[in-house]
Every structure is written in C-alpha cells, then in structure tokens.
Protein backbone atom coordinates (compact mmCIF):
# COMPACT_ATOMS: atom_id res chain seq x y z
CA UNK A 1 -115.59 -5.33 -188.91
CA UNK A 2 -118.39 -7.17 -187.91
CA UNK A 3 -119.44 -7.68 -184.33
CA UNK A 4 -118.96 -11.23 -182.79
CA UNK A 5 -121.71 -13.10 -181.11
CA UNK A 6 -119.76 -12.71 -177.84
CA UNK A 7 -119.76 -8.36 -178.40
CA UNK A 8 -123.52 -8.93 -179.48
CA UNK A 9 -124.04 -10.85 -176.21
CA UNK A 10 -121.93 -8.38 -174.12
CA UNK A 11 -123.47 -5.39 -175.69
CA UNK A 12 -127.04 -6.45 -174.69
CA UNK A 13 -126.09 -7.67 -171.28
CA UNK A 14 -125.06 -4.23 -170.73
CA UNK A 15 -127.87 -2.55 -172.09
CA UNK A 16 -130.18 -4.80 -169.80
CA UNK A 17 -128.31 -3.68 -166.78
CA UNK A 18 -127.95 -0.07 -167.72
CA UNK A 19 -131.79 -0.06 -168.06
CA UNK A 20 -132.79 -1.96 -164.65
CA UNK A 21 -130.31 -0.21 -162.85
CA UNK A 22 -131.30 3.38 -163.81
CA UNK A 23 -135.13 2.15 -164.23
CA UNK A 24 -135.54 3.54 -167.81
CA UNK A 25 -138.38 2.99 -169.27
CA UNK A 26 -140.19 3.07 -172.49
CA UNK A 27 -136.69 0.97 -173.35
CA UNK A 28 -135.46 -2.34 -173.89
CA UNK A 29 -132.23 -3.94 -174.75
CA UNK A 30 -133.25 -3.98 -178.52
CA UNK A 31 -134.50 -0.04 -178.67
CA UNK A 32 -131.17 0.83 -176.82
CA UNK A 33 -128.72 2.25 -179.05
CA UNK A 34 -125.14 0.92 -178.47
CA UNK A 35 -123.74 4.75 -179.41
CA UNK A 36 -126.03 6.55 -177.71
CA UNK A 37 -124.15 8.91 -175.02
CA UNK A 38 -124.87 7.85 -171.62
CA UNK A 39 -123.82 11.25 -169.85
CA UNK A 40 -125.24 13.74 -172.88
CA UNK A 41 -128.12 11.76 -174.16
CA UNK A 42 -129.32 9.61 -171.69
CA UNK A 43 -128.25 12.46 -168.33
CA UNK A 44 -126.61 9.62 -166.08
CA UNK A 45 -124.41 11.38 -163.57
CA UNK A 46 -121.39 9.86 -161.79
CA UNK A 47 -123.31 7.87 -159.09
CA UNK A 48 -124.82 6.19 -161.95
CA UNK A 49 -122.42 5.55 -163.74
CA UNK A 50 -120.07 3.87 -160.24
CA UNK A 51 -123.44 1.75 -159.88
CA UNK A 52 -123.09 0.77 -163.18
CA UNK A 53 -119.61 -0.33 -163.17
CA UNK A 54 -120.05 -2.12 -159.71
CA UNK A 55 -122.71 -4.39 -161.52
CA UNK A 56 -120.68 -4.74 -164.65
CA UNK A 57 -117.36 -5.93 -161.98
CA UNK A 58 -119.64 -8.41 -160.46
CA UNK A 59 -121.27 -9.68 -163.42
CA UNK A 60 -117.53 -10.24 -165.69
CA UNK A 61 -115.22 -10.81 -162.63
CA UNK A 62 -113.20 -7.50 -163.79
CA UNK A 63 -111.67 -4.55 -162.10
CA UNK A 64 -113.14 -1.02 -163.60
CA UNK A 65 -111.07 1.27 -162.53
CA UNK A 66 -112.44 4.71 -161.74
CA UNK A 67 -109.71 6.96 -163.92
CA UNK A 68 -111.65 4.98 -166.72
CA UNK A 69 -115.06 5.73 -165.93
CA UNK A 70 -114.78 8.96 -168.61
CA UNK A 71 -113.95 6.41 -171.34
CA UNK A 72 -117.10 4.64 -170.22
CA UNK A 73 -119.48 6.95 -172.34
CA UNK A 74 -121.49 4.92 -174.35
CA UNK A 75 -122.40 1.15 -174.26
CA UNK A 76 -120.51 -0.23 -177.23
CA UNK A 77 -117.44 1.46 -175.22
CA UNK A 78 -118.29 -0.24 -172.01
CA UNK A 79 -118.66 -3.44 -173.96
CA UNK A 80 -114.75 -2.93 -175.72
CA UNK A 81 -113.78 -2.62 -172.56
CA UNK A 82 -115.36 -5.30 -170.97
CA UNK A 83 -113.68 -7.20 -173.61
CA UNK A 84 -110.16 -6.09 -172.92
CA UNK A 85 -110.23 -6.58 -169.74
CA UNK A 86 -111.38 -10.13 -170.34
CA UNK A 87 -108.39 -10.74 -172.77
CA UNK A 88 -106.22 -9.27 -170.01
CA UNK A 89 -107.36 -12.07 -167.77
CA UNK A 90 -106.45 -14.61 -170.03
C-alpha cells in the first residue's frame, strides 16, 4: 500500500522534529530513514523520547500516552500513530 501525501507529510514533519530536538546532525528529513530504530540505532533514551512526544502533542493537538511510548520505536510508527489518533478525533 502506498503511502498518502498526508503519511508523506506526517512522516517528514516528524523526522524534522526528531532531528532539531535531539540536534542530530550530518541528517536531514530526506537522509532519515522512516524504519530506522530510534532506541537501537539512533541511542535516544526515555527523556528523549517524552520530549519528543511533548512536541509531537503540541504540534497534532493529540494525547500520547506514556504506556505507548514503547510502540513509539521508529518514525513510520510514530507517524501510524499520529494518524490514529487523528482518526480518533474525528
């Protein structure tokens, strides 16, 4: 299944926040891989990982609750459940 503009969109937005909140560099939104595992590839720890989602509630007016931060491990996951919440809303 293809991805939609919208996941495209979502998937990116996420990258770009990932990368200014942790201050990667040597990155950008088109080098980062949606797959890639945040905890085992990239090392974020927990902290991280809350900042993350506190940026990612403010940015898509969504509630990320922190039993789901462990499904949170790569960026195309983040962005499915970005989505999902979204549908939830509506």
């Amino acid at each position: 299944m293809p991805e939609s503009t919208e996941s495209k969109g979502i998937v990116r937005r996420v990258a770009e926040i990932i990368i200014e909140e942790l201050k990667l560099e040597d990155v950008t939104p088109d080098t980062f891989k949606p797959d890639m595992d945040l905890v085992d590839e990239l090392g974020i720890d927990s902290m991280d990982l809350a900042t993350i989602a506190l940026v990612l509630q403010d940015e898509y007016k969504i509630v990320i609750d922190e039993d789901d931060y462990p499904r949170l491990k790569t960026v195309r996951l983040i962005c499915a459940y970005i989505e999902e919440k979204l549908a939830a809303k509506q």
